[in-house]
PDB file of N, CA and C in Angstrom:
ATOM      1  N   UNK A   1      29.572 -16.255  34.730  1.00  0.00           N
ATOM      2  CA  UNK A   1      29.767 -14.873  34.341  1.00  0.00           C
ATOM      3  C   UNK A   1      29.813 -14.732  32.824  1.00  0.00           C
ATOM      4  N   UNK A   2      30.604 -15.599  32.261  1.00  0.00           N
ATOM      5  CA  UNK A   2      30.663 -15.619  30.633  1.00  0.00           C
ATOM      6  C   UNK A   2      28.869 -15.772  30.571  1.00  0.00           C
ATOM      7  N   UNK A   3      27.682 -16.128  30.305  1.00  0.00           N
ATOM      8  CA  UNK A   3      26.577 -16.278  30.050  1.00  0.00           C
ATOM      9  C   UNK A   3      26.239 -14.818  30.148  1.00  0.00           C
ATOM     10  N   UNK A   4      26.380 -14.411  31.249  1.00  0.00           N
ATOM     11  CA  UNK A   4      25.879 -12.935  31.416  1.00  0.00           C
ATOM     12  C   UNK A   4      26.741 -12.277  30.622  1.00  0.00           C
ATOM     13  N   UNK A   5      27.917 -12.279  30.415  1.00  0.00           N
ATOM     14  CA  UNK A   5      28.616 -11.319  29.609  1.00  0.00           C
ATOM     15  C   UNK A   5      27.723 -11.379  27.698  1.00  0.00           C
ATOM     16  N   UNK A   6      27.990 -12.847  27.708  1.00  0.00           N
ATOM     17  CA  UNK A   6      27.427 -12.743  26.512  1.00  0.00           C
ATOM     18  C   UNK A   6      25.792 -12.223  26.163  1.00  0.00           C
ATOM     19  N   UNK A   7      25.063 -12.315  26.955  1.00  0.00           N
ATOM     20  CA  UNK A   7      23.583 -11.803  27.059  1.00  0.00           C
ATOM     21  C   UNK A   7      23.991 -10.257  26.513  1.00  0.00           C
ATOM     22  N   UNK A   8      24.359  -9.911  27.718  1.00  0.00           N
ATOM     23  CA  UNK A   8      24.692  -7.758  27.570  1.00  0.00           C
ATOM     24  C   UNK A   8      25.211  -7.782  26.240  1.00  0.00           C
ATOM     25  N   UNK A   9      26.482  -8.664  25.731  1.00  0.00           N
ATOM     26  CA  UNK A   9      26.624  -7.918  24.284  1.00  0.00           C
ATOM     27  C   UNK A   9      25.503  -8.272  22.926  1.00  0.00           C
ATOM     28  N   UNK A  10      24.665  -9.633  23.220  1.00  0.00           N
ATOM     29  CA  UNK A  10      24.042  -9.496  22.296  1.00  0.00           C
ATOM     30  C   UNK A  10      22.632  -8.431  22.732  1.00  0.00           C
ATOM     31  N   UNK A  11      22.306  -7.934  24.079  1.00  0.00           N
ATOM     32  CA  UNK A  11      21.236  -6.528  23.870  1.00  0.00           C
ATOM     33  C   UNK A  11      21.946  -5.415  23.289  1.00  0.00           C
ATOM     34  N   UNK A  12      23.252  -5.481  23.918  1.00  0.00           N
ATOM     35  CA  UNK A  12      23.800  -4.107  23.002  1.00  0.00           C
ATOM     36  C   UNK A  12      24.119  -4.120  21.945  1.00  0.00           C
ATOM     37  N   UNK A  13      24.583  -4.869  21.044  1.00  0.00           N
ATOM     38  CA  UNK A  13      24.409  -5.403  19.447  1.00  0.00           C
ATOM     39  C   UNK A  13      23.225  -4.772  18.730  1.00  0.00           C
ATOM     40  N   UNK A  14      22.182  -5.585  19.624  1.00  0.00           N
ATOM     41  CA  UNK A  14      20.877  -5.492  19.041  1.00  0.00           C
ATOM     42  C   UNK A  14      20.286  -4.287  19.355  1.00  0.00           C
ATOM     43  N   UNK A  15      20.319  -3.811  20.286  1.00  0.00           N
ATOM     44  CA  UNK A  15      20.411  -1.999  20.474  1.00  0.00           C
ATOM     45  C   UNK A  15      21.038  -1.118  19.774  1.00  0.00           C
ATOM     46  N   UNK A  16      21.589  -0.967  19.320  1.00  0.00           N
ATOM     47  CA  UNK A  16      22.977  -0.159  18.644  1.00  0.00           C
ATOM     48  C   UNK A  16      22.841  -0.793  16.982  1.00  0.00           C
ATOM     49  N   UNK A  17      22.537  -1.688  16.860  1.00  0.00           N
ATOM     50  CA  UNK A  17      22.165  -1.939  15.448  1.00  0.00           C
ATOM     51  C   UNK A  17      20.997  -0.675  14.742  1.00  0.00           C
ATOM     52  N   UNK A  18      19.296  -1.279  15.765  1.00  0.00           N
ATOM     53  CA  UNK A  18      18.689  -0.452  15.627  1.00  0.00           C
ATOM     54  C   UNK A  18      18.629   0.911  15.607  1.00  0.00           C
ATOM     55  N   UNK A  19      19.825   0.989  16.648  1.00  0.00           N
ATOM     56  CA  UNK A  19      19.850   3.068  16.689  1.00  0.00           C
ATOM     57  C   UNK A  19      20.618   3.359  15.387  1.00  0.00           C
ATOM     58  N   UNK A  20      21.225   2.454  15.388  1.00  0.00           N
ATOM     59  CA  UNK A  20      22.412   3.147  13.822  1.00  0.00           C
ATOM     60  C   UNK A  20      21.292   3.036  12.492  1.00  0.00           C
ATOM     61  N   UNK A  21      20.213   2.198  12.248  1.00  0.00           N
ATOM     62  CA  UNK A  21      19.896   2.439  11.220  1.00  0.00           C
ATOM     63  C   UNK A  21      18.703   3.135  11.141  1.00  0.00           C
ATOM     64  N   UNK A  22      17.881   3.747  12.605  1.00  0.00           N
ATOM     65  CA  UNK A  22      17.295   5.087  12.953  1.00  0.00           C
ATOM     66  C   UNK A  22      18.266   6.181  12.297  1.00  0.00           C
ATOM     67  N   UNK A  23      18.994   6.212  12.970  1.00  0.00           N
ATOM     68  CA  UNK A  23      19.915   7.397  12.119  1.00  0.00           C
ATOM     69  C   UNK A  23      20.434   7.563  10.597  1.00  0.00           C
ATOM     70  N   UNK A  24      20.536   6.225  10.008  1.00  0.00           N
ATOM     71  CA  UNK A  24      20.886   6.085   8.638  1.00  0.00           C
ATOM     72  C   UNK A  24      19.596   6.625   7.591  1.00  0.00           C
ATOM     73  N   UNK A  25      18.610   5.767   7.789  1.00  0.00           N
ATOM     74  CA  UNK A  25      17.075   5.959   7.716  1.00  0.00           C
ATOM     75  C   UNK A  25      16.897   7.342   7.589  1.00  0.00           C
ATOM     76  N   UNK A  26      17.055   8.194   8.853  1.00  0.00           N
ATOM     77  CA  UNK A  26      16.772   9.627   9.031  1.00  0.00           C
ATOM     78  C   UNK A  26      15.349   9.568   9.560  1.00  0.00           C
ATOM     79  N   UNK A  27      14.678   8.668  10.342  1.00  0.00           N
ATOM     80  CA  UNK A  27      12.908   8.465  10.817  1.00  0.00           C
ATOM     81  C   UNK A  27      12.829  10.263  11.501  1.00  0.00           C
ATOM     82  N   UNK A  28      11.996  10.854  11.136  1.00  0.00           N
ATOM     83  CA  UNK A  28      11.018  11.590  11.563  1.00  0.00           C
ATOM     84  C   UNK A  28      11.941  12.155  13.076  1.00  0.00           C
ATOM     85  N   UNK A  29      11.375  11.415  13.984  1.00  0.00           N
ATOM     86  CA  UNK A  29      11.331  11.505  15.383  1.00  0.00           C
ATOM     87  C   UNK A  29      13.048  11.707  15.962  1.00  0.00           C
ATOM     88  N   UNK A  30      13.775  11.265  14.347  1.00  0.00           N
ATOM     89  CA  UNK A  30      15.284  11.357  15.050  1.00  0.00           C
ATOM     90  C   UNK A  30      15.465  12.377  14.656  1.00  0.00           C
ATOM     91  N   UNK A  31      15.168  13.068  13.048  1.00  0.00           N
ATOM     92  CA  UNK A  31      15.555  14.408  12.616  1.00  0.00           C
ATOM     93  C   UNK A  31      14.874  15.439  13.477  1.00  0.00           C
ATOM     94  N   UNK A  32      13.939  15.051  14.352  1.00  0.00           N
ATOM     95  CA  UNK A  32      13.520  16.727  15.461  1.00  0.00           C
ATOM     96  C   UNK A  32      14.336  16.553  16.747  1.00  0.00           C
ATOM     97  N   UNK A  33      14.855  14.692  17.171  1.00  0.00           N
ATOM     98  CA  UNK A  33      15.404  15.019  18.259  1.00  0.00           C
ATOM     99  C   UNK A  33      16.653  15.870  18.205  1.00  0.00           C
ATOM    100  N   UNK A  34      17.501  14.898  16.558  1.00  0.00           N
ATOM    101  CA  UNK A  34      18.603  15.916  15.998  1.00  0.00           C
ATOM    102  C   UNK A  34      18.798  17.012  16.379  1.00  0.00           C
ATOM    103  N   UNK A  35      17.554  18.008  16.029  1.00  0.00           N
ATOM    104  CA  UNK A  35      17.217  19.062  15.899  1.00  0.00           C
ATOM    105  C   UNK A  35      17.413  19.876  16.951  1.00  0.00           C
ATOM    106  N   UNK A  36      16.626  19.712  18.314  1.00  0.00           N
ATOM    107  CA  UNK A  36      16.734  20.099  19.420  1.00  0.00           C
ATOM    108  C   UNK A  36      17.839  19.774  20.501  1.00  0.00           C
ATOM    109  N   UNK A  37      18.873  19.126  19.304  1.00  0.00           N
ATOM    110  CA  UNK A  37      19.856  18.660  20.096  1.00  0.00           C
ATOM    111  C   UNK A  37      21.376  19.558  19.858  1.00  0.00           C
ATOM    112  N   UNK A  38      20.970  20.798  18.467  1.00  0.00           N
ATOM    113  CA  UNK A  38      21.193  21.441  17.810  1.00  0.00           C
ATOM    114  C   UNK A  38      22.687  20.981  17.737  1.00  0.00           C
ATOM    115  N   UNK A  39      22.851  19.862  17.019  1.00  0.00           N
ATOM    116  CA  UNK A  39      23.710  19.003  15.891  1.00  0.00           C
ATOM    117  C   UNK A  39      23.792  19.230  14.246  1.00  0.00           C
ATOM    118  N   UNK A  40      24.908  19.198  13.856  1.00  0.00           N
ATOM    119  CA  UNK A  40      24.645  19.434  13.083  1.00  0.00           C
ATOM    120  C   UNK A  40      24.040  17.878  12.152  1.00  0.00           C
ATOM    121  N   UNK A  41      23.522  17.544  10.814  1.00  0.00           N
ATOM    122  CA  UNK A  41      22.917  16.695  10.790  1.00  0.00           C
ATOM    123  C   UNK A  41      24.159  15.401  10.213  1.00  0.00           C
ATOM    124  N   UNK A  42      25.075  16.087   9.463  1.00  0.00           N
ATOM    125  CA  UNK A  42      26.140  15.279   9.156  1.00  0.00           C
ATOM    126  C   UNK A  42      26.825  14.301   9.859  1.00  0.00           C
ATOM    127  N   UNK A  43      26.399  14.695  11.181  1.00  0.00           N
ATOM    128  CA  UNK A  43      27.462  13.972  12.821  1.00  0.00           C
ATOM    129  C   UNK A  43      25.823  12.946  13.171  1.00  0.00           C
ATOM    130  N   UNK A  44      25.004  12.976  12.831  1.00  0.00           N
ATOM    131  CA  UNK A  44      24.124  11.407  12.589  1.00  0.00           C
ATOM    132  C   UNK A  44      24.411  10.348  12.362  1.00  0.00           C
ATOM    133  N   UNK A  45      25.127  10.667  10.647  1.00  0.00           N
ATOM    134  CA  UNK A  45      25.467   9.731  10.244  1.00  0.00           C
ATOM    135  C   UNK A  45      26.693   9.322  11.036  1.00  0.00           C
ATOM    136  N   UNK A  46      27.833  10.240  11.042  1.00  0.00           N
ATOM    137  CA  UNK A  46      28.915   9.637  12.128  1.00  0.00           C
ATOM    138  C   UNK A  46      28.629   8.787  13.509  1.00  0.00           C
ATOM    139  N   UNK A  47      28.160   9.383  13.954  1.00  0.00           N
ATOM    140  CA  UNK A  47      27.057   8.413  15.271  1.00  0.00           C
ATOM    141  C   UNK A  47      26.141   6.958  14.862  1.00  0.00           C
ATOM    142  N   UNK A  48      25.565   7.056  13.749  1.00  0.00           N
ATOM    143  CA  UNK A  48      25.421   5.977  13.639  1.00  0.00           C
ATOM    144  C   UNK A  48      26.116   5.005  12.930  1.00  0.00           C
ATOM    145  N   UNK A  49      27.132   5.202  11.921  1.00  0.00           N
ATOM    146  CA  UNK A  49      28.685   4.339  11.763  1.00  0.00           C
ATOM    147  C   UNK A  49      29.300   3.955  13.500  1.00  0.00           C
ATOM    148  N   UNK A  50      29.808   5.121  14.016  1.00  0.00           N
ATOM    149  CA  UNK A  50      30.386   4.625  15.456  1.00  0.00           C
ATOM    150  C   UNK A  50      29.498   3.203  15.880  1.00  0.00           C
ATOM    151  N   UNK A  51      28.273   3.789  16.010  1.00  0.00           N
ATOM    152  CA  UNK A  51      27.056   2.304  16.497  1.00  0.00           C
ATOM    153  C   UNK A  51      27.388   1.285  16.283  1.00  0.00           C
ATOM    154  N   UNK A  52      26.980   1.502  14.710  1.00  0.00           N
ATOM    155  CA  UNK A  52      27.586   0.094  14.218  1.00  0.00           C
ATOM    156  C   UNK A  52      28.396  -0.466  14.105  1.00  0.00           C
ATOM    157  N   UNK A  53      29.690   0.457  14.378  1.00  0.00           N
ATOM    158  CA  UNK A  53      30.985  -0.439  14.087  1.00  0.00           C
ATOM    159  C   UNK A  53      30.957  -1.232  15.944  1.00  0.00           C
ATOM    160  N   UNK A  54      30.544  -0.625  16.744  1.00  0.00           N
ATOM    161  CA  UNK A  54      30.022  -0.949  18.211  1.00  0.00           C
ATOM    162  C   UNK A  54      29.633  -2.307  18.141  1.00  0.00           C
ATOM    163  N   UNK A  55      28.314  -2.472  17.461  1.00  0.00           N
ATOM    164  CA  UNK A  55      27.447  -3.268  17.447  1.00  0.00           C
ATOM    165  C   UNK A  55      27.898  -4.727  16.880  1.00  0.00           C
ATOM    166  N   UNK A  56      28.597  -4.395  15.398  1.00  0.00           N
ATOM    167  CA  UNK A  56      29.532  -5.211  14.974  1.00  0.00           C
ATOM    168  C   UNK A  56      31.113  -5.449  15.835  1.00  0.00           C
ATOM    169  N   UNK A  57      31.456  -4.913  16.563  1.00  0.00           N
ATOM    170  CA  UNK A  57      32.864  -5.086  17.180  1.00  0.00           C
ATOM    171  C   UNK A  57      32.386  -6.458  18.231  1.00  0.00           C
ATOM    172  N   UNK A  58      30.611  -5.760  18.668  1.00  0.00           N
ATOM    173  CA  UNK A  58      30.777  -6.782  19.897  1.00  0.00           C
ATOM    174  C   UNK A  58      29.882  -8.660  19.293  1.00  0.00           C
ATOM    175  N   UNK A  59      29.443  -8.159  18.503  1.00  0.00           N
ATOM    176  CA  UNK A  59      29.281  -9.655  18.206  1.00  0.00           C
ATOM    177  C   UNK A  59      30.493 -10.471  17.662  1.00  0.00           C
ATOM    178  N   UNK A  60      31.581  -9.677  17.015  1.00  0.00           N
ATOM    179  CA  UNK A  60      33.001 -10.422  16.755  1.00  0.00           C
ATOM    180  C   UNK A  60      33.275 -10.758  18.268  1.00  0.00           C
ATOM    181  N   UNK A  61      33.511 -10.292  18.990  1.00  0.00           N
ATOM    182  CA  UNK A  61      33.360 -10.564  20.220  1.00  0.00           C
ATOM    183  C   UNK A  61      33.287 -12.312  20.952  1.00  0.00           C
ATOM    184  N   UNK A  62      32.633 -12.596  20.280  1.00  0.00           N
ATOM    185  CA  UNK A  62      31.923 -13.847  20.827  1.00  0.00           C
ATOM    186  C   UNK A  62      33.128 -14.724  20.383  1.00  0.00           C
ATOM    187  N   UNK A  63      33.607 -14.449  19.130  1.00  0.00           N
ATOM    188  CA  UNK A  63      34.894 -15.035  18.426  1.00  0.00           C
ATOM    189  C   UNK A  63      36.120 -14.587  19.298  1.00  0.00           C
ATOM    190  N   UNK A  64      36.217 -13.050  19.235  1.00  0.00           N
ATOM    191  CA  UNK A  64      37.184 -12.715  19.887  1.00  0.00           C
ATOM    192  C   UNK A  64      37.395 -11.744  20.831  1.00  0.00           C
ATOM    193  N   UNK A  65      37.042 -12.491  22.205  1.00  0.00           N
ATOM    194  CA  UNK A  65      36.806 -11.953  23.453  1.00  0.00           C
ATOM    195  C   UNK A  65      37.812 -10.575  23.655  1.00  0.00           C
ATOM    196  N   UNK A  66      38.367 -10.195  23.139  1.00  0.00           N
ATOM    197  CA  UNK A  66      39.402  -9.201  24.043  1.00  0.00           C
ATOM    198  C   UNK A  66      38.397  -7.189  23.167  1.00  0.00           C
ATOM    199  N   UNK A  67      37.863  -7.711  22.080  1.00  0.00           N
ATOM    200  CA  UNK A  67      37.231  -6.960  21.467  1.00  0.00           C
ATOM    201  C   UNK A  67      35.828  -5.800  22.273  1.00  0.00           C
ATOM    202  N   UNK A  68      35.421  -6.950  22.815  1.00  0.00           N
ATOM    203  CA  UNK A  68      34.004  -6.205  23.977  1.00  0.00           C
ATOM    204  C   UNK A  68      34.628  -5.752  24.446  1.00  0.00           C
ATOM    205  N   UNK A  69      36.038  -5.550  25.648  1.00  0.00           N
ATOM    206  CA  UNK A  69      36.242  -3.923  25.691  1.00  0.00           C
ATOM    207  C   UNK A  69      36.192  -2.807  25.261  1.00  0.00           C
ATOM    208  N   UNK A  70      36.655  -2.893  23.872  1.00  0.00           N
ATOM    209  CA  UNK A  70      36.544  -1.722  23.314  1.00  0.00           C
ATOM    210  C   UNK A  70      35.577  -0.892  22.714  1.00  0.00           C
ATOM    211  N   UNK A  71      34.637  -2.063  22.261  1.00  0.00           N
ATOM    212  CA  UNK A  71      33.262  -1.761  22.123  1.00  0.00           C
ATOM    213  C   UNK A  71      32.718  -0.801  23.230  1.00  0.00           C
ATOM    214  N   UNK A  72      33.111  -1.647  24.229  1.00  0.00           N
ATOM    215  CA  UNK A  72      32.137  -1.146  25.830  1.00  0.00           C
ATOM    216  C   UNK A  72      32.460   0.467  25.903  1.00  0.00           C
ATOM    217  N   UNK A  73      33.798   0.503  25.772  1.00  0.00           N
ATOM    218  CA  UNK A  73      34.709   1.855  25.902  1.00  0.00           C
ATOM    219  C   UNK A  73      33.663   2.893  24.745  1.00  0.00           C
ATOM    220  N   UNK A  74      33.920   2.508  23.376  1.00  0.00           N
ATOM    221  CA  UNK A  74      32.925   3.478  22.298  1.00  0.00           C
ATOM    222  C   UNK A  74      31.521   3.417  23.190  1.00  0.00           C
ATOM    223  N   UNK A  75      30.796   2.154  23.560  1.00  0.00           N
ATOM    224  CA  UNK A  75      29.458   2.746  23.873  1.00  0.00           C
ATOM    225  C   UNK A  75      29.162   3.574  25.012  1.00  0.00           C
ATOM    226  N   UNK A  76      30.444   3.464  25.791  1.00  0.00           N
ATOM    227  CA  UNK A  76      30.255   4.370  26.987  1.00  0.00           C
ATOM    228  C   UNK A  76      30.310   5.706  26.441  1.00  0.00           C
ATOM    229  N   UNK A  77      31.306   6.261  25.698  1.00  0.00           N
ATOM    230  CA  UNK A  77      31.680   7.560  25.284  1.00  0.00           C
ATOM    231  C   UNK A  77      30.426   8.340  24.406  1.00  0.00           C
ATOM    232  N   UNK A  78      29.800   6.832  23.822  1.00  0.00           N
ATOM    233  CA  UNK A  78      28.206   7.651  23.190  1.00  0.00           C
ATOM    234  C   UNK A  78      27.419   8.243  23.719  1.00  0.00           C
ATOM    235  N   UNK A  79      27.381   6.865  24.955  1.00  0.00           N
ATOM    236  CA  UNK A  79      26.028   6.964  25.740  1.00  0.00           C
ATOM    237  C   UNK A  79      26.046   8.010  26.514  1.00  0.00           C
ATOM    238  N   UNK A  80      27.525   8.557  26.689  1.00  0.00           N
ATOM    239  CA  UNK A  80      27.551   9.836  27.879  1.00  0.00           C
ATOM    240  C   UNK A  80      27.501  10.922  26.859  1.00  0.00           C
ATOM    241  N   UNK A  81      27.523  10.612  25.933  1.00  0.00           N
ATOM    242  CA  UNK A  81      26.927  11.817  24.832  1.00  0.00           C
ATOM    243  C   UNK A  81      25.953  12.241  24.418  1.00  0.00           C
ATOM    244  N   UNK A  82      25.224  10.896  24.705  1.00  0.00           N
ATOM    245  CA  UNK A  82      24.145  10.798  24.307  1.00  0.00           C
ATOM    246  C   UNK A  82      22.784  11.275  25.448  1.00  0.00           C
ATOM    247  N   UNK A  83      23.302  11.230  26.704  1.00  0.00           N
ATOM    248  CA  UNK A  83      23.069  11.410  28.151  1.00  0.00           C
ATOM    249  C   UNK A  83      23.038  13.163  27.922  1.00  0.00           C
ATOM    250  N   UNK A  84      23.991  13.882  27.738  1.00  0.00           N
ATOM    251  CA  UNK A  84      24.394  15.250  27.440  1.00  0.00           C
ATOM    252  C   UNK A  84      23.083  15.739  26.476  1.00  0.00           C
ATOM    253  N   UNK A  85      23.312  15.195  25.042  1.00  0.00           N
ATOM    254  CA  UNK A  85      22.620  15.465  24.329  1.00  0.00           C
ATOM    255  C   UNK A  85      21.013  15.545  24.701  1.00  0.00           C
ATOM    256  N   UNK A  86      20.823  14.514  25.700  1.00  0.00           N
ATOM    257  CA  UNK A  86      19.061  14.935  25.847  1.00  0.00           C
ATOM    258  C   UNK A  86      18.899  15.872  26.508  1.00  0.00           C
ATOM    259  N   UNK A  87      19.762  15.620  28.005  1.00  0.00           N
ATOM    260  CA  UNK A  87      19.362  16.560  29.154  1.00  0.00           C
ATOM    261  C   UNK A  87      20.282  17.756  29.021  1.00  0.00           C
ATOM    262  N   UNK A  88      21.541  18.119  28.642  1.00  0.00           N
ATOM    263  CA  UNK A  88      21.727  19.080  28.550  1.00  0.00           C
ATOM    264  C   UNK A  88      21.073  20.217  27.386  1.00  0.00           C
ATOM    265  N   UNK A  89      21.582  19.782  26.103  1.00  0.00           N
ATOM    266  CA  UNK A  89      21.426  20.412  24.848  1.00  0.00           C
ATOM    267  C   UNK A  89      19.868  20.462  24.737  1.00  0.00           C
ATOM    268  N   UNK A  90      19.860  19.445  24.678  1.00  0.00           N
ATOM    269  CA  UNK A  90      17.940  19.911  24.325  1.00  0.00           C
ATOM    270  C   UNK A  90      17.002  19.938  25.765  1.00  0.00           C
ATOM    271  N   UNK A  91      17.707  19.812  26.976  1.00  0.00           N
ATOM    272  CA  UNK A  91      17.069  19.932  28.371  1.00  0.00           C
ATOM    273  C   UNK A  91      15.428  19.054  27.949  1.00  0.00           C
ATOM    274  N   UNK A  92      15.588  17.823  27.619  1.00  0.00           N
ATOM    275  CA  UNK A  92      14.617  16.768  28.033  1.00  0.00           C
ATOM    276  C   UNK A  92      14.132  16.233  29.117  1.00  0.00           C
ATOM    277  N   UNK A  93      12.749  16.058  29.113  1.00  0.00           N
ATOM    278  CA  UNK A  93      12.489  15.234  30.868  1.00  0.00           C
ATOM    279  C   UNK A  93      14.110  14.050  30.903  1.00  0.00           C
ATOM    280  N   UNK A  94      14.059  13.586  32.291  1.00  0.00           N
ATOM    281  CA  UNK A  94      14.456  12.666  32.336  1.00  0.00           C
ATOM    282  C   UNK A  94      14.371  11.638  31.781  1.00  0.00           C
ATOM    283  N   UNK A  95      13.744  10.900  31.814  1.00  0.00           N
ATOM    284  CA  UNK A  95      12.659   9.723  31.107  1.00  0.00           C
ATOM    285  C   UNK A  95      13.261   9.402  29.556  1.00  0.00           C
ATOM    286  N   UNK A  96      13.671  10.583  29.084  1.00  0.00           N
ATOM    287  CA  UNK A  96      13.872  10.784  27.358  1.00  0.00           C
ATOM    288  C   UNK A  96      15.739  10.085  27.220  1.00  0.00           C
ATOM    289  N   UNK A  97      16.258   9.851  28.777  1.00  0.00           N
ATOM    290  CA  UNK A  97      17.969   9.924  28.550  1.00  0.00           C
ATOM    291  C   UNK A  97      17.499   8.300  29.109  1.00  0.00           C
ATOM    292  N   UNK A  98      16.594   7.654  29.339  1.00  0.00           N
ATOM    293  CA  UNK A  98      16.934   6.365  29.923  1.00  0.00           C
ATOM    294  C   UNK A  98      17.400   5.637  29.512  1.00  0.00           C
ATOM    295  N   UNK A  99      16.850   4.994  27.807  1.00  0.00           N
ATOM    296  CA  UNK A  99      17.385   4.049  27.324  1.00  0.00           C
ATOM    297  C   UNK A  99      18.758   4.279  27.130  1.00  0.00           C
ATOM    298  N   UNK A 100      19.588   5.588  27.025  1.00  0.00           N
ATOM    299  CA  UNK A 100      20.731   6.115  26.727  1.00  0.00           C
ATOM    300  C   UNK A 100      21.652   5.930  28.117  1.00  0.00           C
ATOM    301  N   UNK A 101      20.966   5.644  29.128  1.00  0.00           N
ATOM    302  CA  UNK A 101      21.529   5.499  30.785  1.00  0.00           C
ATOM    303  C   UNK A 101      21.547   3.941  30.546  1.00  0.00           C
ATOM    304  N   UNK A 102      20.569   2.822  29.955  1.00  0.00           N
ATOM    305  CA  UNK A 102      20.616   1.971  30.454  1.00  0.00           C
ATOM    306  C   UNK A 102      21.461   1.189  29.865  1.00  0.00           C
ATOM    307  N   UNK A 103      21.800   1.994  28.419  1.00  0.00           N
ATOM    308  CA  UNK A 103      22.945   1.166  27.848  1.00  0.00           C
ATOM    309  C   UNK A 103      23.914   1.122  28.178  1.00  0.00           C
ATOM    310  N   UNK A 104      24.228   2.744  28.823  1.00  0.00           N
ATOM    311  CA  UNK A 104      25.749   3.167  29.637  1.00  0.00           C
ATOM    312  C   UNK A 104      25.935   1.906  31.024  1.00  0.00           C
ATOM    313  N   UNK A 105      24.944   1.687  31.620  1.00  0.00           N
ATOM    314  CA  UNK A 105      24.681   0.885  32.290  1.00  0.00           C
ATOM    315  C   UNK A 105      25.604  -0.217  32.478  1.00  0.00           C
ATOM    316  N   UNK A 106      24.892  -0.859  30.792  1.00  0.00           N
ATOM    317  CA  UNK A 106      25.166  -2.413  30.377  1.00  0.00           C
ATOM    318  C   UNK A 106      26.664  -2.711  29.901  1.00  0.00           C
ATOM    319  N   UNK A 107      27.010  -1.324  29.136  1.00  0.00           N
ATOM    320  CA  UNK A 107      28.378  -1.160  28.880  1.00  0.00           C
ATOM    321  C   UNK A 107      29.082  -1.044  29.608  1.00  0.00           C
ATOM    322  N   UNK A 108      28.995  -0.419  30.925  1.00  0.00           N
ATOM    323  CA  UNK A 108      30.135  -0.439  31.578  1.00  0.00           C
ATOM    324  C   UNK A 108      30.100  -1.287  32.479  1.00  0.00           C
ATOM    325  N   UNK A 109      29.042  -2.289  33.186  1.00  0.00           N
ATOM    326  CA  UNK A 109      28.930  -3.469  33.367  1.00  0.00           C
ATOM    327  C   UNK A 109      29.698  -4.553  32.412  1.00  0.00           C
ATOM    328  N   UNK A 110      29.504  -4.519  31.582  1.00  0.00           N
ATOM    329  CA  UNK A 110      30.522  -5.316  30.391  1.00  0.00           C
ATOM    330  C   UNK A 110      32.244  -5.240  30.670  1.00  0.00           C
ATOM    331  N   UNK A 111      32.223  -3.813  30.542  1.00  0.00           N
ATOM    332  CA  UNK A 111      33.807  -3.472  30.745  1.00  0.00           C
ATOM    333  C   UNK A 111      33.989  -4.045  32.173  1.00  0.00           C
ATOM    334  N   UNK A 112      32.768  -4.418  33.119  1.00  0.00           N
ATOM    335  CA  UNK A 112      34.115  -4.364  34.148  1.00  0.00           C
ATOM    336  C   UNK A 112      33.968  -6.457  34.419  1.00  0.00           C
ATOM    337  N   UNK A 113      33.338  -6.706  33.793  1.00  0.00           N
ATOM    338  CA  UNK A 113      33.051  -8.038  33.487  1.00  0.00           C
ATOM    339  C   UNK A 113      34.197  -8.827  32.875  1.00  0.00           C
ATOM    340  N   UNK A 114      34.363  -7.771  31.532  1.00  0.00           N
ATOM    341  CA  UNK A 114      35.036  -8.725  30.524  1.00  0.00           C
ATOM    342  C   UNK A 114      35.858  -8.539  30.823  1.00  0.00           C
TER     343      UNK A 114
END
């Protein structure tokens, strides 16, 4: 079980890295999803700090196991925000909330792991 635990936190690391510095960046494709997600743009950057401090909580993790809970806990609370944010606020196909489902997924698989 520890092998698998550790797998999920280094995809979600490595997931959540990348989204936080999409958002830092400001790429194109995030300032229209932003947009239609009618956010304001300041709470980006907050979202992508949360990420990262996520991303970074769970590779300490590996050092100090009791940490990936809490991580798991922040990425759940994103990802169901983030879940909201497509399909409610900006009413996106489905398809557009997956990767945002599959992390919720992995995270709360984690939480009930670790």
């Amino acid at each position: 079980m520890h092998q698998i635990a550790v797998m999920i936190q280094f995809v979600l690391a490595s997931m959540f890295v990348l989204s936080s510095v999409i958002k830092f960046v400001r790429t194109a494709s995030m300032v229209r999803h932003w947009r239609e997600y009618r956010y304001p743009m300041w709470l980006m950057s907050v979202i992508g700090m949360a990420e990262l401090l996520g991303a970074v909580s769970m590779l300490a993790a590996l050092w100090i196991p009791g940490i990936a809970k809490y991580a798991a806990i922040l990425f759940i609370i994103l990802m169901l925000g983030a879940v909201h944010a497509h399909l409610i606020r900006a009413k996106h196909k489905p398809i557009m909330a997956l990767n945002a489902l599959l992390m919720l997924a992995l995270s709360v698989v984690l939480l009930g792991i670790g």
